[in-house]
C-alpha atoms as a PDB file:
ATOM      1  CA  UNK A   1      86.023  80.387 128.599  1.00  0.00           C
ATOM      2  CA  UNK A   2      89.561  81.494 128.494  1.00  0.00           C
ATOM      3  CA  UNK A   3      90.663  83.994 130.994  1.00  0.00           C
ATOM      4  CA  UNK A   4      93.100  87.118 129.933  1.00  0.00           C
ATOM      5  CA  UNK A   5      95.908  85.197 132.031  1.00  0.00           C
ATOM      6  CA  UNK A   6      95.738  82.280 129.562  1.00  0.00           C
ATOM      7  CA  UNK A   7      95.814  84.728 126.204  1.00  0.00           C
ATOM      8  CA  UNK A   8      98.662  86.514 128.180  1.00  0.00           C
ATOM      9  CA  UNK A   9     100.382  83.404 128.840  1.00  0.00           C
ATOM     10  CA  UNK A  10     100.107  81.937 125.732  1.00  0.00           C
ATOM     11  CA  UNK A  11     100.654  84.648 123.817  1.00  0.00           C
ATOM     12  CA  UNK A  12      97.683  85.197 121.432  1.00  0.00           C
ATOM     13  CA  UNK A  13      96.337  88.061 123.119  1.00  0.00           C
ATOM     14  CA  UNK A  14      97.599  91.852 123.403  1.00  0.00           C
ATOM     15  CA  UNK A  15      99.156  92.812 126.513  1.00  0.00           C
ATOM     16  CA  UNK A  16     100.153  96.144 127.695  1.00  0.00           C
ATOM     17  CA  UNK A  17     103.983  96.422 128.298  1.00  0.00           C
ATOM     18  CA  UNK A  18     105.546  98.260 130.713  1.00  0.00           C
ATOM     19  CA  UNK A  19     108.678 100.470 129.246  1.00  0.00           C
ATOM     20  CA  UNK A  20     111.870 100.139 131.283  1.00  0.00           C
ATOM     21  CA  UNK A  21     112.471 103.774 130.676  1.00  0.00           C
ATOM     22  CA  UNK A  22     110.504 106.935 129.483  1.00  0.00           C
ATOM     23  CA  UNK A  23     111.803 110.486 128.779  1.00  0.00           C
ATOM     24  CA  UNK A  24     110.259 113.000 128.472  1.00  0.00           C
ATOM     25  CA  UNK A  25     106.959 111.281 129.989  1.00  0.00           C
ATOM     26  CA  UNK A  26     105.782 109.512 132.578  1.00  0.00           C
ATOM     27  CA  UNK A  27     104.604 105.499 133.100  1.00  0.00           C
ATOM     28  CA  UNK A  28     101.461 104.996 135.485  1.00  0.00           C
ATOM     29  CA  UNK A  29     102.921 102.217 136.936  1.00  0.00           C
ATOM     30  CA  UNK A  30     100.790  99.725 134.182  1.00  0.00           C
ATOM     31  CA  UNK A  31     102.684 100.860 131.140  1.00  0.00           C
ATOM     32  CA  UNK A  32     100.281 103.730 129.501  1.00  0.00           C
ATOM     33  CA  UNK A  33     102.503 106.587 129.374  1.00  0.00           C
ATOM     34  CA  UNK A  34     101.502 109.960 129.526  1.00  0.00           C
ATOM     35  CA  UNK A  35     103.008 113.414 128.563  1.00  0.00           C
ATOM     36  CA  UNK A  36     102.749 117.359 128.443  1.00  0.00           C
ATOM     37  CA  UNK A  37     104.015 120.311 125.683  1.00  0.00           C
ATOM     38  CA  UNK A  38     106.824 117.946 124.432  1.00  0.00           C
ATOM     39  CA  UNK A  39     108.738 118.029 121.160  1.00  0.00           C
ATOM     40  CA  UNK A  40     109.158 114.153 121.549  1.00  0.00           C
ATOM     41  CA  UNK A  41     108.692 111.420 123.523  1.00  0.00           C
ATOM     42  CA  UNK A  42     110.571 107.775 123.840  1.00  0.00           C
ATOM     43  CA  UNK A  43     109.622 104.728 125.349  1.00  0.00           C
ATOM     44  CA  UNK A  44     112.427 102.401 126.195  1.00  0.00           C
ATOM     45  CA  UNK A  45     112.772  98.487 126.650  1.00  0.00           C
ATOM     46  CA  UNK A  46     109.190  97.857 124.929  1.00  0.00           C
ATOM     47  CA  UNK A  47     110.368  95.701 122.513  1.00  0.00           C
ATOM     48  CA  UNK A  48     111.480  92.371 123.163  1.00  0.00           C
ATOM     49  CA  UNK A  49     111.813  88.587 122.738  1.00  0.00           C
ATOM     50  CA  UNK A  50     108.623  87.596 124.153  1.00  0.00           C
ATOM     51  CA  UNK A  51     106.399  88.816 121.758  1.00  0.00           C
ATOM     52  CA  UNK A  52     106.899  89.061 117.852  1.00  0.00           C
ATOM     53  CA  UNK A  53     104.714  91.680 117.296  1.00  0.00           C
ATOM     54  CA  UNK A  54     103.676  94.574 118.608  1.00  0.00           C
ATOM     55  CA  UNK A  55     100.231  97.314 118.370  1.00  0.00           C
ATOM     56  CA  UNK A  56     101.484 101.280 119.505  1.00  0.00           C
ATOM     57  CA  UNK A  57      98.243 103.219 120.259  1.00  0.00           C
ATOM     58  CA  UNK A  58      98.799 106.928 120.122  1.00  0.00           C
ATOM     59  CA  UNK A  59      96.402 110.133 121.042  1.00  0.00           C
ATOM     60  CA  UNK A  60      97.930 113.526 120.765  1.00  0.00           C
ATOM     61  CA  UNK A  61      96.917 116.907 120.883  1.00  0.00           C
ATOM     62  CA  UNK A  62      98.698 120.242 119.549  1.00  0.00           C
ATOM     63  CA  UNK A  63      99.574 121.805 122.390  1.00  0.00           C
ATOM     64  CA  UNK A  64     101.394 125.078 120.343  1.00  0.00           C
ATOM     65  CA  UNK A  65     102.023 124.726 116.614  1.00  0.00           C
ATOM     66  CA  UNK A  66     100.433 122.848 113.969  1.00  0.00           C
ATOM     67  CA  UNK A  67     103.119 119.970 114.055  1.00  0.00           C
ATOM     68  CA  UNK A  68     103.569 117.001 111.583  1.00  0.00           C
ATOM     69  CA  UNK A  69     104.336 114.265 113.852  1.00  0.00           C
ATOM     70  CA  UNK A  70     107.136 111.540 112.703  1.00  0.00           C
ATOM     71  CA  UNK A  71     108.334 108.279 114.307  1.00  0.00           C
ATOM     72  CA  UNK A  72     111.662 106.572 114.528  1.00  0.00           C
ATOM     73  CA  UNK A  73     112.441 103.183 116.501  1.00  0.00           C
ATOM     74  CA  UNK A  74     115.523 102.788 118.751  1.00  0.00           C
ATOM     75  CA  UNK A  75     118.036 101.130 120.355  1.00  0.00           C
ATOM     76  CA  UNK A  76     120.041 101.348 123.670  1.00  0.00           C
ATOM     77  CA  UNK A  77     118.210 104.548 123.975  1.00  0.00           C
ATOM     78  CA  UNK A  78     119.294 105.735 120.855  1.00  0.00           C
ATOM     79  CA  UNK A  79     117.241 106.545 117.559  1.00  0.00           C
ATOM     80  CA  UNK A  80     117.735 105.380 114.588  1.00  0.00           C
ATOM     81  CA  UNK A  81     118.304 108.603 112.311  1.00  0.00           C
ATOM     82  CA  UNK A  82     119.864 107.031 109.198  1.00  0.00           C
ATOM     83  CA  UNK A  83     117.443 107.223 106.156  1.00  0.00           C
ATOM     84  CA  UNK A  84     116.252 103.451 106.399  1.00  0.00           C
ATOM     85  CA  UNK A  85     112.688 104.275 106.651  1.00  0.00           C
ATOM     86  CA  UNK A  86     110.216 103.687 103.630  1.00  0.00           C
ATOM     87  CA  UNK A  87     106.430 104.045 103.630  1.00  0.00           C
ATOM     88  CA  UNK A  88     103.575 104.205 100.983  1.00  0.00           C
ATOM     89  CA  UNK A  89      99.708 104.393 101.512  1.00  0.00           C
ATOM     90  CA  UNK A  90      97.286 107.383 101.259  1.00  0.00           C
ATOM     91  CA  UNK A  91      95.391 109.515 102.782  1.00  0.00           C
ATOM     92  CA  UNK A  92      91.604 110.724 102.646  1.00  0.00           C
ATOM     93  CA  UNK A  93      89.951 114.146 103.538  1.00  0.00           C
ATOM     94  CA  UNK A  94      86.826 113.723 105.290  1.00  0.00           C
ATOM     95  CA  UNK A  95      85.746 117.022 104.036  1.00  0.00           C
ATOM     96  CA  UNK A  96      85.518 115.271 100.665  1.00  0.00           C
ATOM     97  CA  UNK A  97      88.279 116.705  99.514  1.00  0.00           C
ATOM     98  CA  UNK A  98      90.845 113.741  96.831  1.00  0.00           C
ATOM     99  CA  UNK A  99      92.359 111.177  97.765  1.00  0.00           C
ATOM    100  CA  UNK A 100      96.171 111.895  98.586  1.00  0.00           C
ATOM    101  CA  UNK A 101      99.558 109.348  98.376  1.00  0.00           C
ATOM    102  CA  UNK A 102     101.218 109.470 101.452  1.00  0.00           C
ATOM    103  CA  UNK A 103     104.958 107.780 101.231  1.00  0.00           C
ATOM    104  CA  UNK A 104     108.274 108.498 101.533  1.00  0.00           C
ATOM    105  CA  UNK A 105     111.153 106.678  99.801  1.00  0.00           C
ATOM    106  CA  UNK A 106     114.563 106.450 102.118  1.00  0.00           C
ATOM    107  CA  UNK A 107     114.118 108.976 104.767  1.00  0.00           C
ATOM    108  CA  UNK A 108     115.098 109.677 108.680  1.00  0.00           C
ATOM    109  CA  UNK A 109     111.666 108.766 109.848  1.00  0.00           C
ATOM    110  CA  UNK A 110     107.996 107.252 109.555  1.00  0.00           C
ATOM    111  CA  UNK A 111     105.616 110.473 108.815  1.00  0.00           C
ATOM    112  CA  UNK A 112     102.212 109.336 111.136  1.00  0.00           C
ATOM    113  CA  UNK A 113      99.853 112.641 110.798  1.00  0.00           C
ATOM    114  CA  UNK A 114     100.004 116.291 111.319  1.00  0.00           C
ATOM    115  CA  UNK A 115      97.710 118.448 114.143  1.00  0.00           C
ATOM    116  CA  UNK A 116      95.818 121.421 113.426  1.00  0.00           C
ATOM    117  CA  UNK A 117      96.389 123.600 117.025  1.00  0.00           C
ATOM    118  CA  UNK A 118      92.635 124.396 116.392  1.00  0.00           C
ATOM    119  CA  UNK A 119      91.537 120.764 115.869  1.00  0.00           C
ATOM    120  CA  UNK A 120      93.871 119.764 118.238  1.00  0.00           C
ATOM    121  CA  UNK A 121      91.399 117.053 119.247  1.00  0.00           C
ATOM    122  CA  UNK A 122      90.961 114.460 116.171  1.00  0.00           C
ATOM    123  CA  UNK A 123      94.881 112.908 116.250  1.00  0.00           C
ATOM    124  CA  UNK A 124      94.717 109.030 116.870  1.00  0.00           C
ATOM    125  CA  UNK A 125      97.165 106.663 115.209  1.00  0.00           C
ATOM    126  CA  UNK A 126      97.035 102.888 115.290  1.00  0.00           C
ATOM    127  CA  UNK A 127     100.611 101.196 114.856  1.00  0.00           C
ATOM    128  CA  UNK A 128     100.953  97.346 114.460  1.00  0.00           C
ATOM    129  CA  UNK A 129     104.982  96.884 114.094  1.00  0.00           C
ATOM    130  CA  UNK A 130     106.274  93.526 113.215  1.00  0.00           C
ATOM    131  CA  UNK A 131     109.722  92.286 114.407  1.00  0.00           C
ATOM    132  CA  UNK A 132     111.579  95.282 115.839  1.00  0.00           C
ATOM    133  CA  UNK A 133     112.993  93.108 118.576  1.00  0.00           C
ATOM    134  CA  UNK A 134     114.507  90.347 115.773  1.00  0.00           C
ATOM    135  CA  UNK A 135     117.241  90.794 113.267  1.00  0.00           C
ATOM    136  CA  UNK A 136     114.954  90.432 110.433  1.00  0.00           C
ATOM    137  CA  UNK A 137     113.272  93.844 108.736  1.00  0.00           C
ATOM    138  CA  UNK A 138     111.306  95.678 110.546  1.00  0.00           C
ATOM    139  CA  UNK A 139     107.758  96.162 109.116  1.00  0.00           C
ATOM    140  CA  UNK A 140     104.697  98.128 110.045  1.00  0.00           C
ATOM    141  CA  UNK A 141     101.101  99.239 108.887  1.00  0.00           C
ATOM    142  CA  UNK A 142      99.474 102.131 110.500  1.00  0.00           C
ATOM    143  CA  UNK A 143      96.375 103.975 109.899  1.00  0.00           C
ATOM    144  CA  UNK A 144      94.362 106.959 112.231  1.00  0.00           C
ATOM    145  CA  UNK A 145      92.947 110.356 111.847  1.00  0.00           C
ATOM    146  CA  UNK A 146      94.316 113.791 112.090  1.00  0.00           C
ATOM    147  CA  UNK A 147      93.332 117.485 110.785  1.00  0.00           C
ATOM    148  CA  UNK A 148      95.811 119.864 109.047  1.00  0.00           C
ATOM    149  CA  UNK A 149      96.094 123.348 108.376  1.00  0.00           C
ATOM    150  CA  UNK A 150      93.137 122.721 105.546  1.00  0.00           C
ATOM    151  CA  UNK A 151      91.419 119.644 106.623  1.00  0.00           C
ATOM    152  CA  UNK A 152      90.523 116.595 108.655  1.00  0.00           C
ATOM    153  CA  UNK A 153      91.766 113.297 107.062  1.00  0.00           C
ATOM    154  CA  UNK A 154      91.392 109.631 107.753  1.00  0.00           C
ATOM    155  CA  UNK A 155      95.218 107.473 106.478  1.00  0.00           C
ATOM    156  CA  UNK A 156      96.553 104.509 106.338  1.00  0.00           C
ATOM    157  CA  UNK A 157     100.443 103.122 105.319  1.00  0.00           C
ATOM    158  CA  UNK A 158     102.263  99.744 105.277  1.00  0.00           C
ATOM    159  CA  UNK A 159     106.029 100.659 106.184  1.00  0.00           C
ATOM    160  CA  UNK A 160     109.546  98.897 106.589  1.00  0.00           C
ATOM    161  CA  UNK A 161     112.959  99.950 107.862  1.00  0.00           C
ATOM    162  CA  UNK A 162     115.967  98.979 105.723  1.00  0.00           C
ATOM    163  CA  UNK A 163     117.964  96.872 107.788  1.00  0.00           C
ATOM    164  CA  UNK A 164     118.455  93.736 109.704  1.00  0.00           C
ATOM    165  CA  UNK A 165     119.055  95.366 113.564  1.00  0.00           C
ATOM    166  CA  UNK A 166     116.840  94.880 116.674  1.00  0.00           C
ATOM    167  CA  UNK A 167     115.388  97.324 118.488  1.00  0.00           C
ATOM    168  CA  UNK A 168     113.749  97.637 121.712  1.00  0.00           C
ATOM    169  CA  UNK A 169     111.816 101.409 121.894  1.00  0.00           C
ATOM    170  CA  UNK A 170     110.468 104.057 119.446  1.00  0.00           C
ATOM    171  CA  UNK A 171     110.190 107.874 119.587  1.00  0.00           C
ATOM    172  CA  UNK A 172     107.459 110.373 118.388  1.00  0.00           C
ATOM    173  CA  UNK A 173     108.624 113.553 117.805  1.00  0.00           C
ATOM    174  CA  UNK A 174     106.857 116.776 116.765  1.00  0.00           C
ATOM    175  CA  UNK A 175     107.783 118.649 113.780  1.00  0.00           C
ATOM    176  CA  UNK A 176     107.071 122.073 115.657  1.00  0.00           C
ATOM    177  CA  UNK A 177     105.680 123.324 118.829  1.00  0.00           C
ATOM    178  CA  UNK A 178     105.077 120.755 121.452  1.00  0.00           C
ATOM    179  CA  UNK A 179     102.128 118.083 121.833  1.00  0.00           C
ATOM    180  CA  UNK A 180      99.776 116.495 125.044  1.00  0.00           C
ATOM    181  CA  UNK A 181      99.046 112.677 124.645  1.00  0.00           C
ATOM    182  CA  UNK A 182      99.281 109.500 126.368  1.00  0.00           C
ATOM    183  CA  UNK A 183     100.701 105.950 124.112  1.00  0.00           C
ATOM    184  CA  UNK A 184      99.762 102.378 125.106  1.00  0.00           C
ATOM    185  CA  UNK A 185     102.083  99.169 123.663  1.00  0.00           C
ATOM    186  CA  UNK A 186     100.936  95.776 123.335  1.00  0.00           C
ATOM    187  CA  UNK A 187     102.789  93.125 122.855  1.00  0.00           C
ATOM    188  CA  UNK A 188     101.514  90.024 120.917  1.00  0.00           C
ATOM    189  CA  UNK A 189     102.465  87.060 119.010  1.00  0.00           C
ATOM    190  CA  UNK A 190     101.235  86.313 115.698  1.00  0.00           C
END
């Protein structure tokens, strides 16, 4: 039987990692990091050379607005706000409303969901980032759920950055109003 000490050890499971630094939030000590009515949050120091990979597990809700909610990766505590970010996928309204694209093409951030204030309680999005830490591109898929001002919708997106730079945190920041949530990071290797 292998023991969680082994996978963490050897790598091949996920293990929670602890950021360095948070602002605008606060670390329980483990590395889930929580937060109240913020416009964005960032987790330092997450990202490093012990792990390749890495799986960001976010749950927000709208704590004033109806926010779109956008993610860029940092270093040295600074984001990256050039427009290096490119992401296609779709998304689908469980209401049964079409099927939607859902990309953008050189822009100043990853787009992962909106919140409806009044659905405030469906936002979950699953991010498994490859290589932030190395100097080889940055990639990502992500998928979740999340309502808007019409609808509830289920997404998912495959993503890169445009560059060849490490980086060792991320920020999520909210369009408008503030948001409530909590993000886990696991680090694995591939």
């Amino acid at each position: 039987m292998t023991k969680a000490r082994d996978l963490a050890n050897g790598g091949f499971g996920l293990v929670l990692i602890k950021p360095s630094t948070v602002t605008n939030g606060t670390d329980n000590g483990k590395g889930t990091v929580s937060f109240s009515a913020q416009t964005s949050v960032s987790l330092n120091g997450v990202f490093n050379s012990t792990y390749e990979s890495y799986r960001i597990i976010v749950t927000l809700t709208a704590s004033s607005g109806n926010p779109t909610i956008t993610f860029r990766v940092r270093s040295g505590a600074s984001d990256k706000t050039a427009a290096d970010y490119y992401f296609a996928g779709f998304n689908s309204s469980l209401g049964g409303g079409t099927i939607g694209s859902y990309r953008g093409n050189g822009t100043t951030s990853l787009t992962i969901g909106d919140i409806l204030s009044s659905a405030a309680n469906r936002y979950l999005t699953v991010i498994d980032i490859a290589n932030p830490f190395t100097t080889t591109a940055t990639k990502a898929s992500y998928s979740g759920t999340y309502s808007n001002a019409s609808d509830t919708f289920g997404y998912g997106v495959g993503a890169f950055i445009n560059d060849s730079l490490s980086y060792d945190g991320f920020t999520i920041i909210s369009s408008t109003g503030t948001f409530t949530g909590k993000i886990s990071v696991y680090g694995y290797n591939n």
